[in-house]
PDB file of N, CA and C in Angstrom:
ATOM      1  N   UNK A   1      94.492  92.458  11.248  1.00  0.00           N
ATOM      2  CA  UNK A   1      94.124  92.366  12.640  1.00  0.00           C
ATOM      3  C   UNK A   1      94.198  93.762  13.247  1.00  0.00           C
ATOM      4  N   UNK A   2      92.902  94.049  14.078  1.00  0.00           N
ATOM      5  CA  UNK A   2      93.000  95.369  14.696  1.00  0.00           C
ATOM      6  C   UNK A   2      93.194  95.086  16.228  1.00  0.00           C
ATOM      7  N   UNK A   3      93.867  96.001  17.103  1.00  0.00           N
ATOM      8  CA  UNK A   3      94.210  95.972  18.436  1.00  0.00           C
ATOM      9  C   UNK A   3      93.307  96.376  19.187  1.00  0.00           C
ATOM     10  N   UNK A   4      92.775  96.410  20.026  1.00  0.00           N
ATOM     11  CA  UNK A   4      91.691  97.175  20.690  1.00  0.00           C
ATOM     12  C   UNK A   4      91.718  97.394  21.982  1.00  0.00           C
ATOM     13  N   UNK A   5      91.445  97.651  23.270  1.00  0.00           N
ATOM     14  CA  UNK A   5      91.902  97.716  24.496  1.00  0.00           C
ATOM     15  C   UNK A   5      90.476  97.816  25.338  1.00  0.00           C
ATOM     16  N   UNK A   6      89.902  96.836  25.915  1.00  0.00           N
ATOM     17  CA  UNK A   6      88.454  96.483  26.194  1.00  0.00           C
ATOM     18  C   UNK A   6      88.525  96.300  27.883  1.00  0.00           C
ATOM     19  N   UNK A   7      89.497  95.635  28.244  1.00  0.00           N
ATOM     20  CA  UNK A   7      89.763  94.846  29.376  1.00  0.00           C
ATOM     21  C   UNK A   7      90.411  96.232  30.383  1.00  0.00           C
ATOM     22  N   UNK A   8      90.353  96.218  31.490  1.00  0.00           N
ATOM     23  CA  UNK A   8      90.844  96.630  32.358  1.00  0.00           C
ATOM     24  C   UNK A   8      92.201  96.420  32.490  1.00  0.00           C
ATOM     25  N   UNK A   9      92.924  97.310  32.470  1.00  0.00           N
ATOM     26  CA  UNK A   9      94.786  96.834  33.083  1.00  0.00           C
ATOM     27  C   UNK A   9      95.157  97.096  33.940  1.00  0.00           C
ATOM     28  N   UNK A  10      96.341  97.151  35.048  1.00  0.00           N
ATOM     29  CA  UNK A  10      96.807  97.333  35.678  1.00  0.00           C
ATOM     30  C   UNK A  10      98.270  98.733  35.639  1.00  0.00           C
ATOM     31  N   UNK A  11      98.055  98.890  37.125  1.00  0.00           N
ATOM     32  CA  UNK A  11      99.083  99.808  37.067  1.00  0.00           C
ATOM     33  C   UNK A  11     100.440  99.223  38.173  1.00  0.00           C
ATOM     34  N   UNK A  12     101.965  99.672  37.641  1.00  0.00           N
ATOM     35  CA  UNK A  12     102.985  99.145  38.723  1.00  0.00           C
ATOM     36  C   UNK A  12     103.490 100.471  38.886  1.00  0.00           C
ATOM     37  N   UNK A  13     103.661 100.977  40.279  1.00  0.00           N
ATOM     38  CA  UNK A  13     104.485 102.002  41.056  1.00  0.00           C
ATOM     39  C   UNK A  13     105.886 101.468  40.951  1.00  0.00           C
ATOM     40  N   UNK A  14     106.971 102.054  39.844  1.00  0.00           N
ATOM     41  CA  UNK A  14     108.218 101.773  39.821  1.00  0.00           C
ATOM     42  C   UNK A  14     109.159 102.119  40.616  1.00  0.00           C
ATOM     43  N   UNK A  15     110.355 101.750  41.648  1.00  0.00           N
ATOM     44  CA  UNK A  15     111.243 102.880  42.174  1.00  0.00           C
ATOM     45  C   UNK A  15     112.278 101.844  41.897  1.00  0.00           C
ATOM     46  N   UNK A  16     113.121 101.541  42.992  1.00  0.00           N
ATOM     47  CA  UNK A  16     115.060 101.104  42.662  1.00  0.00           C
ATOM     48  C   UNK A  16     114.880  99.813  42.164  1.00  0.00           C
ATOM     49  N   UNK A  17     113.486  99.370  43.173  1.00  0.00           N
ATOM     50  CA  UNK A  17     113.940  98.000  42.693  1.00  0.00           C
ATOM     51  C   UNK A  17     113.092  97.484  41.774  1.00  0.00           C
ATOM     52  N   UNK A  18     113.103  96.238  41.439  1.00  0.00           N
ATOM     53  CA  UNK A  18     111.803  95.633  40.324  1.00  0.00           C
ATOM     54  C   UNK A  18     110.691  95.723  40.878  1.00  0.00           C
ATOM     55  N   UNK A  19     109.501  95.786  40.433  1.00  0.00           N
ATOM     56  CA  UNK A  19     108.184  95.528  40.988  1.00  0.00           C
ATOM     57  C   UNK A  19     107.203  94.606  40.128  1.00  0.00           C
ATOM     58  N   UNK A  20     107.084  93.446  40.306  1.00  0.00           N
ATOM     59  CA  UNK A  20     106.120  92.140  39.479  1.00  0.00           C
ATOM     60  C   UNK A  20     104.790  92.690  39.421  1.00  0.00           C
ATOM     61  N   UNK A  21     104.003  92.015  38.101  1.00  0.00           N
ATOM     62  CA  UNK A  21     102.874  91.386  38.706  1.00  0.00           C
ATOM     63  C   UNK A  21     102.273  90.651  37.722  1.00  0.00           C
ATOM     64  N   UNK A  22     101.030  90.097  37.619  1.00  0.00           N
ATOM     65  CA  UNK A  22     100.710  89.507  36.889  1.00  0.00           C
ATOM     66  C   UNK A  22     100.144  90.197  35.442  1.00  0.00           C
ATOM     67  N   UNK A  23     100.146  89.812  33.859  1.00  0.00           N
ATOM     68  CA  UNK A  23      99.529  90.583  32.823  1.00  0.00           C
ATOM     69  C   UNK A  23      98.026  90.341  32.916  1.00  0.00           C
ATOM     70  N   UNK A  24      97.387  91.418  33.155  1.00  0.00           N
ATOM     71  CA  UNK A  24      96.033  91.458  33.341  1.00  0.00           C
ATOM     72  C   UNK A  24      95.272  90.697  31.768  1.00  0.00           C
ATOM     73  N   UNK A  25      94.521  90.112  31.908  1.00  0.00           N
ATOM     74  CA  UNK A  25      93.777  89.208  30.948  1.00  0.00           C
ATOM     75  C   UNK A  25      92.726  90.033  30.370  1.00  0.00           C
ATOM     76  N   UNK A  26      92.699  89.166  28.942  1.00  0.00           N
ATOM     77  CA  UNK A  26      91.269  89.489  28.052  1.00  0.00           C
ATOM     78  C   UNK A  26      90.153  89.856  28.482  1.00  0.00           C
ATOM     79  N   UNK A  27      89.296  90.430  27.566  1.00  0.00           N
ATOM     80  CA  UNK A  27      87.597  90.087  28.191  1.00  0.00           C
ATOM     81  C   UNK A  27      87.092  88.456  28.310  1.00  0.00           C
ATOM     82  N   UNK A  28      87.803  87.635  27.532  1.00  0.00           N
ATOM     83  CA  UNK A  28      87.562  86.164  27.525  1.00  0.00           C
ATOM     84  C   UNK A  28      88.270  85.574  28.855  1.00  0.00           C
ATOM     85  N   UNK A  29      89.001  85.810  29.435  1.00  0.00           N
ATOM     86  CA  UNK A  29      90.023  85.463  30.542  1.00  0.00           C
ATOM     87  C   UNK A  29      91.269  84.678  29.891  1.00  0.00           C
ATOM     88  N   UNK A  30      91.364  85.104  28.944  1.00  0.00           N
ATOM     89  CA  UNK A  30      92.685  84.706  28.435  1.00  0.00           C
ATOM     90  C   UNK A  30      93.797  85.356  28.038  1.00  0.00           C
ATOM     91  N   UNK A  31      95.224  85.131  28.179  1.00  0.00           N
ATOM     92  CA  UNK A  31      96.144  86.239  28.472  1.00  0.00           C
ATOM     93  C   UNK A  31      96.223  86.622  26.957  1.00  0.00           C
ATOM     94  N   UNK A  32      96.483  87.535  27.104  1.00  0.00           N
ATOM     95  CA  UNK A  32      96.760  88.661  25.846  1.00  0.00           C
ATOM     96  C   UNK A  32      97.889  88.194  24.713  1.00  0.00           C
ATOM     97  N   UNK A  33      97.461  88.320  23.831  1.00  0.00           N
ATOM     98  CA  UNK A  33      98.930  87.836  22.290  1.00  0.00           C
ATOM     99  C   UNK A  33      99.627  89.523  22.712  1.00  0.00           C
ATOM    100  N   UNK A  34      99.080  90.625  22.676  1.00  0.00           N
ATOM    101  CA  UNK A  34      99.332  91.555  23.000  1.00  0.00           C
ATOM    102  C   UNK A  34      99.147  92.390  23.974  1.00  0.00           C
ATOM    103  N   UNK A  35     100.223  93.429  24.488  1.00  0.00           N
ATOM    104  CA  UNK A  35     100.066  94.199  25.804  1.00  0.00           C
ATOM    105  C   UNK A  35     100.632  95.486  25.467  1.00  0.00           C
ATOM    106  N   UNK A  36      99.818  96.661  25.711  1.00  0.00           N
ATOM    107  CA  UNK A  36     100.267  98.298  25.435  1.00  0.00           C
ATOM    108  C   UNK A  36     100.422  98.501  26.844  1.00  0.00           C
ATOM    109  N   UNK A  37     101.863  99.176  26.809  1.00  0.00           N
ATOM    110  CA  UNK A  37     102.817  99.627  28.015  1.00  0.00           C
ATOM    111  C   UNK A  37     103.250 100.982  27.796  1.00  0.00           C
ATOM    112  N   UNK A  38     102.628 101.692  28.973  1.00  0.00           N
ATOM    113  CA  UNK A  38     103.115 103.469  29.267  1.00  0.00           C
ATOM    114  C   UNK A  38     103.390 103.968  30.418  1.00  0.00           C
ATOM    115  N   UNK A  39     103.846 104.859  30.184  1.00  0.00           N
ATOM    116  CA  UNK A  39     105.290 105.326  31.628  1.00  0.00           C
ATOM    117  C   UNK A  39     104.707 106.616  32.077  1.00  0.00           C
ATOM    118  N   UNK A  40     104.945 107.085  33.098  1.00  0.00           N
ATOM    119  CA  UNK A  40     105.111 108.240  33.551  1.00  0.00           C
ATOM    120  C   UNK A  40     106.334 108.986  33.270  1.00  0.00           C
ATOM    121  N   UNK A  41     106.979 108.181  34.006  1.00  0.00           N
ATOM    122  CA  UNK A  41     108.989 108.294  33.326  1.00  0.00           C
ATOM    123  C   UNK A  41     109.147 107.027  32.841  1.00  0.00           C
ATOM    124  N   UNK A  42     110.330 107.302  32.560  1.00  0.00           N
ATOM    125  CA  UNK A  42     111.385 106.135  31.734  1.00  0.00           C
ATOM    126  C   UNK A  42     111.708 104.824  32.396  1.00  0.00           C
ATOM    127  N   UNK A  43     111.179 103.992  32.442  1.00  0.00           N
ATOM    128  CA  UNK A  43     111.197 102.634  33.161  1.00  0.00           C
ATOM    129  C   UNK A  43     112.147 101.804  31.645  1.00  0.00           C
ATOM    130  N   UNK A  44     112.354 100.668  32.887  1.00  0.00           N
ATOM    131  CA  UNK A  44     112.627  99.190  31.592  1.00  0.00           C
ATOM    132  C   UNK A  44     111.189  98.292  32.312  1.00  0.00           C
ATOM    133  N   UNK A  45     111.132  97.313  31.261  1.00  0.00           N
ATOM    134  CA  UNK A  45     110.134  96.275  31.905  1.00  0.00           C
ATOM    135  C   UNK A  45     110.515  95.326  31.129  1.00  0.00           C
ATOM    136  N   UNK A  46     110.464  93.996  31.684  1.00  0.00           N
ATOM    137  CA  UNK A  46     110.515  92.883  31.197  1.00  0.00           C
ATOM    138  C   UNK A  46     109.488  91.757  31.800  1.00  0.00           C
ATOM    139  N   UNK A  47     109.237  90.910  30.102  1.00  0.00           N
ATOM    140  CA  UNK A  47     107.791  90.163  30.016  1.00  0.00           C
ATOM    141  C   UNK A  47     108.264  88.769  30.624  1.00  0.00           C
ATOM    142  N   UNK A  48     107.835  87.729  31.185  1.00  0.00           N
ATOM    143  CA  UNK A  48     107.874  86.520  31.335  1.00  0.00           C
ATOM    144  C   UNK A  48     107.375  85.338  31.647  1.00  0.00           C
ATOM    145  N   UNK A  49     107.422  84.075  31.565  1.00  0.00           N
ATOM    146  CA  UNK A  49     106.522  83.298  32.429  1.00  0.00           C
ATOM    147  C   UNK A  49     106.724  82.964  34.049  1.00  0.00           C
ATOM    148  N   UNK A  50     105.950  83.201  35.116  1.00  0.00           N
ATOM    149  CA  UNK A  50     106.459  83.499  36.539  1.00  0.00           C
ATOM    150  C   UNK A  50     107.080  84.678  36.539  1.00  0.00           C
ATOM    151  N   UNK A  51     107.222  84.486  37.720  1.00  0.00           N
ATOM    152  CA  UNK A  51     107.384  85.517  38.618  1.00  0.00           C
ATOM    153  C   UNK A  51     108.988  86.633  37.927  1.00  0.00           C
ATOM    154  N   UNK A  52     108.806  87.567  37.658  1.00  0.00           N
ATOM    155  CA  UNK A  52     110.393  88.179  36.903  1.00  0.00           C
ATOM    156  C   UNK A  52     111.023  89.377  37.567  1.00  0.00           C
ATOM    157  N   UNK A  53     112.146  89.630  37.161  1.00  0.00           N
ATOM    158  CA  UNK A  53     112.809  90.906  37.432  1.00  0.00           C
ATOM    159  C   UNK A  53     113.420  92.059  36.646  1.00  0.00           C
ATOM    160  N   UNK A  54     112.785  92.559  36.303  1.00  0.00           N
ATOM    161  CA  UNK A  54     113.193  93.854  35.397  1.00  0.00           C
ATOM    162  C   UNK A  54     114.465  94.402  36.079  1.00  0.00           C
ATOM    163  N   UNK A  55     115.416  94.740  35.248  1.00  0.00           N
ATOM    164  CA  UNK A  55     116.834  95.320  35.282  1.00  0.00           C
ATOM    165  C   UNK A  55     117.132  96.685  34.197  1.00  0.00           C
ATOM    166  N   UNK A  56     118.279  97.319  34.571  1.00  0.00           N
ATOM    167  CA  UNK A  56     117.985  98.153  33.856  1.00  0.00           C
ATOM    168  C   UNK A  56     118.794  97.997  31.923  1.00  0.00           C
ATOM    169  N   UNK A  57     118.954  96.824  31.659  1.00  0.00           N
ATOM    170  CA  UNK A  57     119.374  96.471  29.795  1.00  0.00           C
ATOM    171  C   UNK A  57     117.622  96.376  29.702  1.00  0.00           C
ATOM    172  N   UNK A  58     116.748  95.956  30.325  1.00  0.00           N
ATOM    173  CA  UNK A  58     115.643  95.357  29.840  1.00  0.00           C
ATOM    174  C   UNK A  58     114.908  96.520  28.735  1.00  0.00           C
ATOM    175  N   UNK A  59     113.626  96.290  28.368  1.00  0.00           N
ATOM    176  CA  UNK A  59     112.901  97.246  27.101  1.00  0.00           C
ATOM    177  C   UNK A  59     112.754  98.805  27.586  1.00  0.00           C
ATOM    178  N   UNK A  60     112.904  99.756  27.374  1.00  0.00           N
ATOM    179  CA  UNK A  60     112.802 100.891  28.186  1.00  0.00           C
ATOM    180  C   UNK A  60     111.265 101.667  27.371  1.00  0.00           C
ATOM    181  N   UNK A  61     110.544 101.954  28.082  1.00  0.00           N
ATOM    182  CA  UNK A  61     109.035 102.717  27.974  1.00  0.00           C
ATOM    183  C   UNK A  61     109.961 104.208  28.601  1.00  0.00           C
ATOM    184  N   UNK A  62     109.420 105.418  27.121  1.00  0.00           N
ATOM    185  CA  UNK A  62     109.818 106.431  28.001  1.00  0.00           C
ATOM    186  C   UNK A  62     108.389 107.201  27.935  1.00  0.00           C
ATOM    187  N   UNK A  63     108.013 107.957  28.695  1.00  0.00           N
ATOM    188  CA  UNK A  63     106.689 109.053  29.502  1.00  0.00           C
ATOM    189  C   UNK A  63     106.654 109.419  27.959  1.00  0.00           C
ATOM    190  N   UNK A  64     105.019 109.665  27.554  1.00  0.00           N
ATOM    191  CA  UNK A  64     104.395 110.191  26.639  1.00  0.00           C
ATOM    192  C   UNK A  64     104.417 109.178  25.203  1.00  0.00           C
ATOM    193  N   UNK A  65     105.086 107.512  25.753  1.00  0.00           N
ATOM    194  CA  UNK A  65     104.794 107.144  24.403  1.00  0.00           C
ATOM    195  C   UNK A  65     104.448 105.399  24.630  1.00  0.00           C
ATOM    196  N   UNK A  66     104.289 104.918  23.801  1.00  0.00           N
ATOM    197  CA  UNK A  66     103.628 103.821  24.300  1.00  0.00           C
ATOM    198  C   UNK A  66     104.346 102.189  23.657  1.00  0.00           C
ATOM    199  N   UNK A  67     104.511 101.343  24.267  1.00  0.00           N
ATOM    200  CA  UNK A  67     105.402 100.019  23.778  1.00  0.00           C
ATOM    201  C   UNK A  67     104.156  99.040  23.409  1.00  0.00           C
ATOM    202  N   UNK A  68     103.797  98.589  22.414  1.00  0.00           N
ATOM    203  CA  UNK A  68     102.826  97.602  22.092  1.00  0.00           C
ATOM    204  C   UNK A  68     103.897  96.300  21.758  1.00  0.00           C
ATOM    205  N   UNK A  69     103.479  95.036  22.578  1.00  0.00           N
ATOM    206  CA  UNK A  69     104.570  93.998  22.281  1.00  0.00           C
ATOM    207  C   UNK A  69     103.540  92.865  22.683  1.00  0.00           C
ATOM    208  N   UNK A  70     104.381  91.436  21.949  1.00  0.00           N
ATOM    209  CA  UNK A  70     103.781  90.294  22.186  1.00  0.00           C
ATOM    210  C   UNK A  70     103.963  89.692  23.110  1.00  0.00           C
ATOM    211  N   UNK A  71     103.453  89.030  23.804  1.00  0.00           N
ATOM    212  CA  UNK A  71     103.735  88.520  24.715  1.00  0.00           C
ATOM    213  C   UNK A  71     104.215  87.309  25.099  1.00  0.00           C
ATOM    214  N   UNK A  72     103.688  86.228  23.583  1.00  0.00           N
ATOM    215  CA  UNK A  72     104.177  85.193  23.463  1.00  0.00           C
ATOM    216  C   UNK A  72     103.618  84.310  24.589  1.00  0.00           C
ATOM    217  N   UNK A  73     102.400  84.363  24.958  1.00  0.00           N
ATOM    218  CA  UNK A  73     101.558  83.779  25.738  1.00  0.00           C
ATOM    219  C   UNK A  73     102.418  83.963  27.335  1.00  0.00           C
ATOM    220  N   UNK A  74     103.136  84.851  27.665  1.00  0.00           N
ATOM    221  CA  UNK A  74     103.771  84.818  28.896  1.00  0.00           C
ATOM    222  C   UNK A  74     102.856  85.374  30.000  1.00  0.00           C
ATOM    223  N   UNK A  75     102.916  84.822  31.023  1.00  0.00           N
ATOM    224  CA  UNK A  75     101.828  85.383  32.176  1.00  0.00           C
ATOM    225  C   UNK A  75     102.476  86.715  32.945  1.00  0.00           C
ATOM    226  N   UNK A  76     103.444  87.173  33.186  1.00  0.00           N
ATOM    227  CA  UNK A  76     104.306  88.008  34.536  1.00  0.00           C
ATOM    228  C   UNK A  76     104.635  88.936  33.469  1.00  0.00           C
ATOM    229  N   UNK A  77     104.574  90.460  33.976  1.00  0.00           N
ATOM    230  CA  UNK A  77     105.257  91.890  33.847  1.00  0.00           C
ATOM    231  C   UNK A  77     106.430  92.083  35.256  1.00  0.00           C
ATOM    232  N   UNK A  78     107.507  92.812  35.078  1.00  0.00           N
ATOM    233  CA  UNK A  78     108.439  93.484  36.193  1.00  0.00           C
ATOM    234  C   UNK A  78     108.679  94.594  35.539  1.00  0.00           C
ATOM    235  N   UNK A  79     108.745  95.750  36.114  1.00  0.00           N
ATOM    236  CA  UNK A  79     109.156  96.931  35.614  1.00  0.00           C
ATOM    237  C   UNK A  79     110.256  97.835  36.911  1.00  0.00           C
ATOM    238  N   UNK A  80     110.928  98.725  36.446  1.00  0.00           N
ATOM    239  CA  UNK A  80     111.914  99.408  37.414  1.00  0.00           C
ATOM    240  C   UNK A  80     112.352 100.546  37.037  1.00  0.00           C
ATOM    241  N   UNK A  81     112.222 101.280  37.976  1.00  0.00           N
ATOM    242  CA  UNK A  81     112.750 102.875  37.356  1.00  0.00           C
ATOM    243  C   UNK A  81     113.762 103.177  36.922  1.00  0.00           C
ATOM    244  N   UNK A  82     114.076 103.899  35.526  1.00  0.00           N
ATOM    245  CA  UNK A  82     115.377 104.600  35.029  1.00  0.00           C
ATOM    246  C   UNK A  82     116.367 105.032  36.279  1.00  0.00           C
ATOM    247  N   UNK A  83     115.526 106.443  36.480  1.00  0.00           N
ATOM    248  CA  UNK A  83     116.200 107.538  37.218  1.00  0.00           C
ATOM    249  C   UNK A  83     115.022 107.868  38.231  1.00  0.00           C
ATOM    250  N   UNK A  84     113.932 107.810  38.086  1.00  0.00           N
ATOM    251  CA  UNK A  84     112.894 108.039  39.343  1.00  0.00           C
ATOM    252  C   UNK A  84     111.644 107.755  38.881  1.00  0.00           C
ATOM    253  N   UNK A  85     111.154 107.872  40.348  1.00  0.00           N
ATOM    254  CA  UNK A  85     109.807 106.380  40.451  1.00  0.00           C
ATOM    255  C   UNK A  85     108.856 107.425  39.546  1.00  0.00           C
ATOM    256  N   UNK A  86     108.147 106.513  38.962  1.00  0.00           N
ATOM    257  CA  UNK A  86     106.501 106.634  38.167  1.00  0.00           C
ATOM    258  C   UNK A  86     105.769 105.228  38.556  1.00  0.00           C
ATOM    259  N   UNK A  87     104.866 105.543  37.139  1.00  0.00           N
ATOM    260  CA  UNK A  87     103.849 104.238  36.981  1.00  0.00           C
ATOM    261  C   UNK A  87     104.005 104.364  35.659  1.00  0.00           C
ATOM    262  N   UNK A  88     104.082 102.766  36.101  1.00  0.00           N
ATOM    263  CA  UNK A  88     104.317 102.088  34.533  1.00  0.00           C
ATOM    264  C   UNK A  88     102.361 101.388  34.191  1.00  0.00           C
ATOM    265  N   UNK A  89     101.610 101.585  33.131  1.00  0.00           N
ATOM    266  CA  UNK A  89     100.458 101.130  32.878  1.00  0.00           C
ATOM    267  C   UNK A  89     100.503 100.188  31.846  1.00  0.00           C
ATOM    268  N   UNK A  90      99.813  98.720  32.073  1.00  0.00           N
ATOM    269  CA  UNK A  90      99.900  97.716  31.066  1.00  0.00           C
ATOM    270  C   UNK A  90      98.567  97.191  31.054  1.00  0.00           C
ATOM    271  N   UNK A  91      98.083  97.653  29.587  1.00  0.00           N
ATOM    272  CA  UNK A  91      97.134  97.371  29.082  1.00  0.00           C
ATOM    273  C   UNK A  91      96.752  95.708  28.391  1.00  0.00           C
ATOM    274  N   UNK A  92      95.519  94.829  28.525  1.00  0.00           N
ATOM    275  CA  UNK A  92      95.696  94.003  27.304  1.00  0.00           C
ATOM    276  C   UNK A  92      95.233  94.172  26.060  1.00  0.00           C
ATOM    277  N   UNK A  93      95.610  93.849  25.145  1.00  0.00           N
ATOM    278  CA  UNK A  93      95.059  94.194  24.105  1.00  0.00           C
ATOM    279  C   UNK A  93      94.327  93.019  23.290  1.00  0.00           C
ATOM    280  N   UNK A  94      93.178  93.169  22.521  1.00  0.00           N
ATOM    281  CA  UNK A  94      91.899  92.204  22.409  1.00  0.00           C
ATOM    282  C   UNK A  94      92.442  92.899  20.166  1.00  0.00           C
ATOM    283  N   UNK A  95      92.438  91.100  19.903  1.00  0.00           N
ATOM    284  CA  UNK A  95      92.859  91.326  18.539  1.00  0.00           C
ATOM    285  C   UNK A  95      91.813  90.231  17.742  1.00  0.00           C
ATOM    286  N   UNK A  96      91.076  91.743  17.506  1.00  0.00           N
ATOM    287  CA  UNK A  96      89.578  91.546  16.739  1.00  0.00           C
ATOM    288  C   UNK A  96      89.873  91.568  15.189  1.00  0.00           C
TER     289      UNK A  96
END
């Protein structure tokens, strides 16, 4: 299986506190088996179904590298800044 990134994603402005939103969908409109996640800075983010809150134990994305993870059919991203605000970018990924 190859990963591919076709679909449009979204971006979250991180600072103290969590910031939600929904995982942007396929070219089919269906949520992603997979999602590529990149930082400006060092965020955590955490995946879920509804609405969530990223804390700081959660997965940490640090600036210049990239988290590819499953999603396990979950609909909701939250992400939150380490030490200072960025953007966190979450891609879907299309597995051709």
């Amino acid at each position: 299986m190859a990963l591919q990134i076709f679909a449009t994603g979204i971006n979250i402005t991180t600072g103290a506190d969590s910031v939600g939103a929904t995982i942007p969908l396929r070219l089919d409109g269906t949520v992603p088996l997979f999602i590529r996640i990149t930082a400006s800075v060092a965020a955590c983010v955490r995946v879920g179904l509804g609405a969530q809150t990223a804390v700081a134990t959660d997965a940490v994305v640090q600036p210049g590298q990239s988290l590819i993870i499953a999603t396990g059919k979950c609909t909701h991203i939250a992400a939150i800044q380490q030490a200072a605000a960025g953007t966190v970018q979450i891609s879907p990924c299309e597995d051709i």
